[in-house]
N, C-alpha and C. Protein backbone atom coordinates (compact mmCIF):
# COMPACT_ATOMS: atom_id res chain seq x y z
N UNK A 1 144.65 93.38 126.26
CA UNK A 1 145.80 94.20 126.63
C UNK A 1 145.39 95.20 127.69
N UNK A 2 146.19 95.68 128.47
CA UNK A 2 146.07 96.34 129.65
C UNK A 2 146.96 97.39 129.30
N UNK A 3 146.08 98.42 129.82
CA UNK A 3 146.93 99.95 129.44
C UNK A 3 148.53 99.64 130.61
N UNK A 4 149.13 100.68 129.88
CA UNK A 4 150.49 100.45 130.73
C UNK A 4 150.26 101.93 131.60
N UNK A 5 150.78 101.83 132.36
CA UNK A 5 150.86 103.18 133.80
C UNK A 5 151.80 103.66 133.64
N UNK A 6 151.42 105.57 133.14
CA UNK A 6 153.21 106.14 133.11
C UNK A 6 153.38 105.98 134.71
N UNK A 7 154.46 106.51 135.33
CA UNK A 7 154.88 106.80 136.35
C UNK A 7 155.29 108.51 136.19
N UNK A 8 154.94 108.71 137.39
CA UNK A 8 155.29 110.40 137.72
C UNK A 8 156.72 110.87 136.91
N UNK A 9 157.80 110.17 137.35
CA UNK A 9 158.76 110.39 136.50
C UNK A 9 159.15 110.64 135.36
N UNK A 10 158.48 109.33 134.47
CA UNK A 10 157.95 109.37 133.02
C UNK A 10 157.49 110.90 132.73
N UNK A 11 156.84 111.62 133.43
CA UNK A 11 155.44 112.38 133.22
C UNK A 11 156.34 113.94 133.15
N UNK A 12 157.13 113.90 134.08
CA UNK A 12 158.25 114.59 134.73
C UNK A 12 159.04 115.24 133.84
N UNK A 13 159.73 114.04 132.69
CA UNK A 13 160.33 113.98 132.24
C UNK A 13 159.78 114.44 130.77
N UNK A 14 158.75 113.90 130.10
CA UNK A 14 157.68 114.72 129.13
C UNK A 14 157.53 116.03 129.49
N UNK A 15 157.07 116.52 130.57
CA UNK A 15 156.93 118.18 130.27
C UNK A 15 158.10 118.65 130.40
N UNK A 16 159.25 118.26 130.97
CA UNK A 16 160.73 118.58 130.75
C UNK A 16 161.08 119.46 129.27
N UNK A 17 160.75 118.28 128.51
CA UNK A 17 161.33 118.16 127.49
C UNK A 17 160.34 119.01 126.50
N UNK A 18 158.69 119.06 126.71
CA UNK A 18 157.76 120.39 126.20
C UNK A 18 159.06 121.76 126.20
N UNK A 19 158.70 121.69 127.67
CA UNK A 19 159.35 123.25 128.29
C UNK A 19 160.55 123.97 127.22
N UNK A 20 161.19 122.79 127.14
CA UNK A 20 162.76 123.13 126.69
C UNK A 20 162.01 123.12 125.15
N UNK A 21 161.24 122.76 124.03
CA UNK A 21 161.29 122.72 122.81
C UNK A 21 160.55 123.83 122.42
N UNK A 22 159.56 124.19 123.56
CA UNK A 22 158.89 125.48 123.58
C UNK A 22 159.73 126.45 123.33
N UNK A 23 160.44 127.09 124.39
CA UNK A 23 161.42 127.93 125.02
C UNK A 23 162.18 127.91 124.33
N UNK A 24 162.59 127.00 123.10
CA UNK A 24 163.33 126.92 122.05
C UNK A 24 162.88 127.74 120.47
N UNK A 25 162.08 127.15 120.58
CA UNK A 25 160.91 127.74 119.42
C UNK A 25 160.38 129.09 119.83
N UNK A 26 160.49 129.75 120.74
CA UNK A 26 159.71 130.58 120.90
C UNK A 26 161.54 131.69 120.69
N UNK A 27 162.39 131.38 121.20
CA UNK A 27 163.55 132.02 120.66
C UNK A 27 164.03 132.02 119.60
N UNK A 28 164.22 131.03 118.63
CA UNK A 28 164.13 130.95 116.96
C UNK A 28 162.68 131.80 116.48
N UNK A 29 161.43 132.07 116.79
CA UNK A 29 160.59 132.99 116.57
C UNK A 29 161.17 134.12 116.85
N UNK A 30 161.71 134.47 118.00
CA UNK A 30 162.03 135.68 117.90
C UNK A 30 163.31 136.27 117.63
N UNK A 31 164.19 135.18 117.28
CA UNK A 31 165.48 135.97 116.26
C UNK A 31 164.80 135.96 114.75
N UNK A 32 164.07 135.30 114.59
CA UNK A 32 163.74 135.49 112.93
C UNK A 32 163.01 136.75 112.62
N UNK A 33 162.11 136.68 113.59
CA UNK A 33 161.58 138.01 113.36
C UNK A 33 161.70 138.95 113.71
N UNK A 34 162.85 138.97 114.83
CA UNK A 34 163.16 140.72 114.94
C UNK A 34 164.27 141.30 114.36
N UNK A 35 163.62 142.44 114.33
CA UNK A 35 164.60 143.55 113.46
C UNK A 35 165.84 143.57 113.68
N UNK A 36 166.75 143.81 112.62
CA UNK A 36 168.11 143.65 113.24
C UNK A 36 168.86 145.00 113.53
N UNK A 37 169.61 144.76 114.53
CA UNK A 37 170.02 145.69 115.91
C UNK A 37 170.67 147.02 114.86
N UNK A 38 171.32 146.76 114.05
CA UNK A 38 172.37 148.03 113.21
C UNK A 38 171.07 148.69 112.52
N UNK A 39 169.86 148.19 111.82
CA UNK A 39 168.82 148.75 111.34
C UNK A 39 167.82 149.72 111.69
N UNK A 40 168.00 151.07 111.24
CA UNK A 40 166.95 151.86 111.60
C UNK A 40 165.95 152.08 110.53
N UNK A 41 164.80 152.68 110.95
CA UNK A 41 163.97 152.83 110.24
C UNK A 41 163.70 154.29 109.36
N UNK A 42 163.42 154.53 108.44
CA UNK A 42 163.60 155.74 107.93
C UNK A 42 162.98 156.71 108.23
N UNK A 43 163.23 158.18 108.83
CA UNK A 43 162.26 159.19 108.87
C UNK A 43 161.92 160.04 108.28
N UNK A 44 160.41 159.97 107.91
CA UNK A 44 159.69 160.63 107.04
C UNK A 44 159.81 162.29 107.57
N UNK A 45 160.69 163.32 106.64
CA UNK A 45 160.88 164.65 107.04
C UNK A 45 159.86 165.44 105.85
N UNK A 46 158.68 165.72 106.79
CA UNK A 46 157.45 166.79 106.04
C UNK A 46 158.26 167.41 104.98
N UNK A 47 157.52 167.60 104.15
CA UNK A 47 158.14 168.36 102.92
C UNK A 47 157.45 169.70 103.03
N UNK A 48 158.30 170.72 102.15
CA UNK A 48 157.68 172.12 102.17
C UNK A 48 156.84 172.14 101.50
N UNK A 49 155.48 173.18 101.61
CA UNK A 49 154.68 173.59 101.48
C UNK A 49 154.12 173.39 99.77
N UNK A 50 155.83 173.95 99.62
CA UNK A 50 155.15 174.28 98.07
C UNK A 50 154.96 172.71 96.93
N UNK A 51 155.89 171.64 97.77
CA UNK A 51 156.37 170.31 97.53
C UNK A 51 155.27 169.33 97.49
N UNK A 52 154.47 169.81 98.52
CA UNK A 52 153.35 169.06 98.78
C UNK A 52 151.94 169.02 98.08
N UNK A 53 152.25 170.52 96.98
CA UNK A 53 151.00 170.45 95.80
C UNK A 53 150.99 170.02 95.17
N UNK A 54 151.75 169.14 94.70
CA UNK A 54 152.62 168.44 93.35
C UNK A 54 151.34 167.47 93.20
N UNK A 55 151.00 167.56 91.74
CA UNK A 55 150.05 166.82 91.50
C UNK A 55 150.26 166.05 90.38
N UNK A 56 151.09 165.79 89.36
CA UNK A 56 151.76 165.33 88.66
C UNK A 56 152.94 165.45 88.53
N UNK A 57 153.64 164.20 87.48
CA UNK A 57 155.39 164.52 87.29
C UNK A 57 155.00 164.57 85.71
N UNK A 58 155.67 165.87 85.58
CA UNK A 58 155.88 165.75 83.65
C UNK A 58 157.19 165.57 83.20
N UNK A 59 157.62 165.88 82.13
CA UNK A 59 158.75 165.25 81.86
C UNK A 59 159.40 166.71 80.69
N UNK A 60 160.11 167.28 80.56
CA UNK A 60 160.79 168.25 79.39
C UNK A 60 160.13 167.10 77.89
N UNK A 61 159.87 168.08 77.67
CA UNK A 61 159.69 167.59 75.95
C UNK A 61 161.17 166.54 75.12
N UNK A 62 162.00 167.01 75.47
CA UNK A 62 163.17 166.12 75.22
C UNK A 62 162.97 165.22 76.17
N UNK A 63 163.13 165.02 76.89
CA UNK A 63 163.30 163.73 77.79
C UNK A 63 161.97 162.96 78.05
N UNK A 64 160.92 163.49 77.01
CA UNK A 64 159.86 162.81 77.19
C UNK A 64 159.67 162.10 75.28
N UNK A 65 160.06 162.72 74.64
CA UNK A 65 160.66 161.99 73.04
C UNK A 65 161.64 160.84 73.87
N UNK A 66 162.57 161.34 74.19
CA UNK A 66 163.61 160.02 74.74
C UNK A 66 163.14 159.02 75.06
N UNK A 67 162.13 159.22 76.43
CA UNK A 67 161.28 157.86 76.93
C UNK A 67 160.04 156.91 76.25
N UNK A 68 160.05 158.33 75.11
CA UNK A 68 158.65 157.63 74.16
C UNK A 68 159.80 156.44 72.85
N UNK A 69 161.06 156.92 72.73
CA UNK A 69 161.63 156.74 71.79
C UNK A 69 162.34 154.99 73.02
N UNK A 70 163.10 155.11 73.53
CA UNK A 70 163.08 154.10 74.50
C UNK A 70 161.90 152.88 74.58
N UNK A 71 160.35 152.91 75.07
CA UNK A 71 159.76 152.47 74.99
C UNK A 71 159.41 151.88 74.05
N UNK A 72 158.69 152.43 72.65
CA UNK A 72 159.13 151.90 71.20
C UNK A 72 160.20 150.70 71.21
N UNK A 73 161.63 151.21 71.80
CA UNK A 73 162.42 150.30 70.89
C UNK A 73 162.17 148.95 72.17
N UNK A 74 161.78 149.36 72.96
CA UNK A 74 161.42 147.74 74.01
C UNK A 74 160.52 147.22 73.47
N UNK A 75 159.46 148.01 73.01
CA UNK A 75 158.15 146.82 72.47
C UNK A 75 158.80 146.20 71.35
N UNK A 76 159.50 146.67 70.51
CA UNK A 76 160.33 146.33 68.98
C UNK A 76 160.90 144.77 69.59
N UNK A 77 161.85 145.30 70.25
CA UNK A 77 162.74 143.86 70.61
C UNK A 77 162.07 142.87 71.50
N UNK A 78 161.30 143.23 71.99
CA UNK A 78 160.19 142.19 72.62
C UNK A 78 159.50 141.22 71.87
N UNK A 79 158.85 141.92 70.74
CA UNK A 79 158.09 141.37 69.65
C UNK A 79 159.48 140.10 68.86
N UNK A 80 160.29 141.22 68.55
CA UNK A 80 161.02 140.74 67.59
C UNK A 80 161.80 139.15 68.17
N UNK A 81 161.90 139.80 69.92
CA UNK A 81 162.53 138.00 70.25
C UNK A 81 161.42 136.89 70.14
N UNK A 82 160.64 137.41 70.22
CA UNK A 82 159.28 136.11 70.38
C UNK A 82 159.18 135.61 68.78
N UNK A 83 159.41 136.48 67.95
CA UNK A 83 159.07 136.03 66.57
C UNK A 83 160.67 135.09 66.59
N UNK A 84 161.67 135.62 66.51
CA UNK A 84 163.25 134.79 66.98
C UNK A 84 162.74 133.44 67.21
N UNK A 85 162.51 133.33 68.11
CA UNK A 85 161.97 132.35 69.28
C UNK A 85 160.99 131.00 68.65
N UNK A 86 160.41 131.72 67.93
CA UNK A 86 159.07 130.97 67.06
C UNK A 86 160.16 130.10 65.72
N UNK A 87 160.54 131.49 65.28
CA UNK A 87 161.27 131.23 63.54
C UNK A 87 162.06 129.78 64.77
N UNK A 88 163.17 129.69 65.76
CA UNK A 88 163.82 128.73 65.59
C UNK A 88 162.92 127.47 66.26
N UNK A 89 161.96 127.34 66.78
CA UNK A 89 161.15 126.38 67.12
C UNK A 89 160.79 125.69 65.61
N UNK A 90 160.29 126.47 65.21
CA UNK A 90 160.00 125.54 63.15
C UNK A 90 160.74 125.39 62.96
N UNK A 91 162.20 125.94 62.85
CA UNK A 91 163.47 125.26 61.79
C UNK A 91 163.52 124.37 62.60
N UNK A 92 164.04 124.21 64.18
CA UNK A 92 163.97 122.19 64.62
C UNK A 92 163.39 121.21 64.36
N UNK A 93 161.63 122.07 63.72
CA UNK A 93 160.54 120.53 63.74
C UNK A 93 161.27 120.67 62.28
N UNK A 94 161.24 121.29 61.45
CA UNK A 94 161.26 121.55 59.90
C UNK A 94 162.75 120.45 59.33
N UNK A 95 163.67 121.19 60.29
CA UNK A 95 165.16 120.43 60.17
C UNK A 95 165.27 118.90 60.55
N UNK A 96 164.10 118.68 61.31
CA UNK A 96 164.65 117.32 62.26
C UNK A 96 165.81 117.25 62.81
N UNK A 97 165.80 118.50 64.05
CA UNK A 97 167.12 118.38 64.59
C UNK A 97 166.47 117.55 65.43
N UNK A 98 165.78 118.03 66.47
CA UNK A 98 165.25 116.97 67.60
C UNK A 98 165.34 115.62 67.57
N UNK A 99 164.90 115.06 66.63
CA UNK A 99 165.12 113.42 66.24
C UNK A 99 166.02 113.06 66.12
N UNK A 100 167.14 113.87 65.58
CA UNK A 100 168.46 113.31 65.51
C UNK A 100 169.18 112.99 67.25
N UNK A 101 168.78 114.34 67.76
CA UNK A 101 169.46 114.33 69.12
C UNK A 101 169.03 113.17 69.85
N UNK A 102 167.65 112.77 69.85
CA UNK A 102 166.73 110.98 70.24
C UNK A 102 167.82 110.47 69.94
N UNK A 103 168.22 110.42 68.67
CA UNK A 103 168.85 109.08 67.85
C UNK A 103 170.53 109.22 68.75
N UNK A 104 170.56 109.98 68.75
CA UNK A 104 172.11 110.42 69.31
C UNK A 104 172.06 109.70 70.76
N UNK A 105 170.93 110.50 71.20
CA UNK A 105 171.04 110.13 72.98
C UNK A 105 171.10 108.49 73.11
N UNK A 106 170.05 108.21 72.11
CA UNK A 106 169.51 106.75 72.53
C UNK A 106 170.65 105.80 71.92
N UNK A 107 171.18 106.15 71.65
CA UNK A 107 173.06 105.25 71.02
C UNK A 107 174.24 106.10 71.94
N UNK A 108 173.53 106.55 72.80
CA UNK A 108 174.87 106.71 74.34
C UNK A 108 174.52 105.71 75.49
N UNK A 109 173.14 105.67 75.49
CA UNK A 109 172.81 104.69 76.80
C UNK A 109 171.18 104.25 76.31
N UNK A 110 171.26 103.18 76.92
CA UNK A 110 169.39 102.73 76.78
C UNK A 110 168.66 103.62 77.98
N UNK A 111 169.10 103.81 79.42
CA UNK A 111 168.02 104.60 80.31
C UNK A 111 168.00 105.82 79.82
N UNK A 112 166.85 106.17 80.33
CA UNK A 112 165.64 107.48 80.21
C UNK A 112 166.63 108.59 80.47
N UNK A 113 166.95 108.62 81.38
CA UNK A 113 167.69 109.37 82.26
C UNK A 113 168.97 110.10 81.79
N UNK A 114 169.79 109.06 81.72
CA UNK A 114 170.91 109.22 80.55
C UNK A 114 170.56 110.24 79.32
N UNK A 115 169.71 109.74 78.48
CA UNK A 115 169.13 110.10 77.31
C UNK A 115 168.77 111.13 77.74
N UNK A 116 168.22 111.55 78.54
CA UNK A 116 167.08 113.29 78.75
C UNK A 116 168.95 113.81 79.07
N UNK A 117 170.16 113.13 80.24
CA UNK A 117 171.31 114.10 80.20
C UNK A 117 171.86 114.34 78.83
N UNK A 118 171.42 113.94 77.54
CA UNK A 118 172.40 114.04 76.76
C UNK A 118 171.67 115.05 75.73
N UNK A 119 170.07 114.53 75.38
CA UNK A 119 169.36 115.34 74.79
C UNK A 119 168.79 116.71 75.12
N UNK A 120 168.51 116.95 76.23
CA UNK A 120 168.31 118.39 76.86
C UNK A 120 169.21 119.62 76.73
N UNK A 121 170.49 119.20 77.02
CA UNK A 121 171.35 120.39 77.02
C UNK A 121 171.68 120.84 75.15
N UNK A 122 171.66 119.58 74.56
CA UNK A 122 171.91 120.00 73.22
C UNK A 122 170.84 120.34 72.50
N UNK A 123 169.45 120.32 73.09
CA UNK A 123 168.66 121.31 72.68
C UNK A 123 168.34 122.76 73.23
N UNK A 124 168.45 122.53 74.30
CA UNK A 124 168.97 124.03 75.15
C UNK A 124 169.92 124.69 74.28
N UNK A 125 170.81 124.12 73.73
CA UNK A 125 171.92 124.92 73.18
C UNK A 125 171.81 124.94 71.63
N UNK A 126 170.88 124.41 70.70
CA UNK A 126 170.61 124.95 69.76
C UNK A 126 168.87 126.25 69.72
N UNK A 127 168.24 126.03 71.12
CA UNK A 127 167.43 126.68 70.81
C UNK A 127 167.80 128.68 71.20
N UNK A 128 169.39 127.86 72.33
CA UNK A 128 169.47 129.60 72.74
C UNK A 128 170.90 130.22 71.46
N UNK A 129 171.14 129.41 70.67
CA UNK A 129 171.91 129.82 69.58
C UNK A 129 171.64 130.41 68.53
């Protein structure tokens, strides 16, 4: 085989078409990344003197019971959904719900597919019940 010969034209016509995908790309670069026109940036106005010693934030004794009392009840319900969560994972294996829903799916259709549309959501919906 013998190489084939572009012609100038050919050649012409390739960096044509560089130029323009460049010059393209290089304008989609720069609408994506520049800032947009209504957007300013915020200015940082020095604070007074006395503002600027601040070396901690404390909190009033009441409003620091509040946040201790707050916190508490998040770790509470945190704990308490995960134990939720657990308790209904055993009652499914315990109940044999799961197997039933197999048995269910797999007497709507023989494919996989089918079966995961029929069995998924009705375990989704006994596990968030």
């Amino acid at each position: 085989m013998q190489p084939v010969a572009r012609s100038s034209d050919d050649d012409h016509a390739a960096r044509h078409r560089l130029r323009i995908l460049l010059r393209t790309s290089l304008l989609f670069a720069l609408l994506a990344f520049a800032p947009a026109a209504g957007a300013q940036s915020p200015v940082a106005t020095p604070a007074p003197a006395e503002e600027r010693d601040v070396r901690s934030y404390t909190l009033s004794p009441e409003r620091r019971e509040k946040a201790v009392a707050y916190s508490r009840a998040k770790y509470r319900l945190h704990f308490v959904g995960f134990a939720w969560g657990v308790a209904v994972l055993v009652l499914i294996v315990a109940l044999r719900v799961a197997p039933r829903f197999r048995d269910l799916a797999e007497k709507v259709s023989r494919r996989r597919f089918v079966q995961a549309l029929v069995f998924v959501p009705l375990l989704f919906l006994v596990i968030e019940v």
